[in-house]
Protein backbone atom coordinates (compact mmCIF):
# COMPACT_ATOMS: atom_id res chain seq x y z
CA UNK A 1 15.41 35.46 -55.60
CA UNK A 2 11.91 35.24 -55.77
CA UNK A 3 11.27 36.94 -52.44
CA UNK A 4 14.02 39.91 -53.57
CA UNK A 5 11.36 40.29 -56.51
CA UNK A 6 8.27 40.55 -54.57
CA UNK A 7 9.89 42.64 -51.88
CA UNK A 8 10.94 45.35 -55.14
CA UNK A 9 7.80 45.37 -56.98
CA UNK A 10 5.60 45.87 -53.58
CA UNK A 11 8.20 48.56 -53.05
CA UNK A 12 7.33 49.82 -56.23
CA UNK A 13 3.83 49.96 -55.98
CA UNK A 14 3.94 51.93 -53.27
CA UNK A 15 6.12 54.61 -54.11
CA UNK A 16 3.46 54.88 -56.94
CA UNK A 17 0.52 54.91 -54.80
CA UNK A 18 2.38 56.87 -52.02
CA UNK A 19 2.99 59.68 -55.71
CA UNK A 20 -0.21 59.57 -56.66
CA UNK A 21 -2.25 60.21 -52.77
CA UNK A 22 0.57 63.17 -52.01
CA UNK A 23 -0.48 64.89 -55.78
CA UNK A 24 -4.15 64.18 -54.61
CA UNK A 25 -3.32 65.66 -50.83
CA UNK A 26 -2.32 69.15 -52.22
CA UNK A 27 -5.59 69.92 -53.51
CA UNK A 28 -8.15 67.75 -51.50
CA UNK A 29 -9.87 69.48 -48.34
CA UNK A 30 -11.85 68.87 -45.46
CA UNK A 31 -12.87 65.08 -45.03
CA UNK A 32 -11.82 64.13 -48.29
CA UNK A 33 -8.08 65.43 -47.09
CA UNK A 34 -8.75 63.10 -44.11
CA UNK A 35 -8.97 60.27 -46.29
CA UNK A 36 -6.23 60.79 -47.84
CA UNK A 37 -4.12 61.42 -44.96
CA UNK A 38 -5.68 58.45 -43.76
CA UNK A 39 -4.17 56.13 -46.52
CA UNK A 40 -0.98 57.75 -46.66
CA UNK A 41 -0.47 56.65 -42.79
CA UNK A 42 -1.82 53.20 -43.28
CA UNK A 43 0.88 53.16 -46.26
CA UNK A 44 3.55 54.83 -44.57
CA UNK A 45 2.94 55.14 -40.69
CA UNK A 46 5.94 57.60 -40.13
CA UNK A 47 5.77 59.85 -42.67
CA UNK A 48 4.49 63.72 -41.58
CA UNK A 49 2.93 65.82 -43.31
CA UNK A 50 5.43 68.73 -44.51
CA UNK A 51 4.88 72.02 -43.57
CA UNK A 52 2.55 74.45 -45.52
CA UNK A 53 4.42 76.76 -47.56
CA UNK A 54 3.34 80.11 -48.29
């Protein structure tokens, strides 16, 4: 049960994280958007970037 526990709260975490960089990624440009991207791939190596919206 232990493991179960670790496996949620890391899952957790990073839902949080994942929140928080995506709120940050709407506003950022240039090499600070980089970054950003950056972590969100190291994070979550499949997810893409949506699609601008107009």
């Amino acid at each position: 049960m232990v493991e179960r526990r670790i496996e949620l709260n890391r899952r957790y975490r990073r839902k949080k994280k994942m929140k928080k960089l995506k709120a940050k990624l709407q506003t950022a440009t240039g090499a600070e958007r980089e970054k950003i991207l950056y972590k969100i791939r190291r994070l979550s190596p499949f997810w893409k970037e949506p699609p601008a919206q107009a």
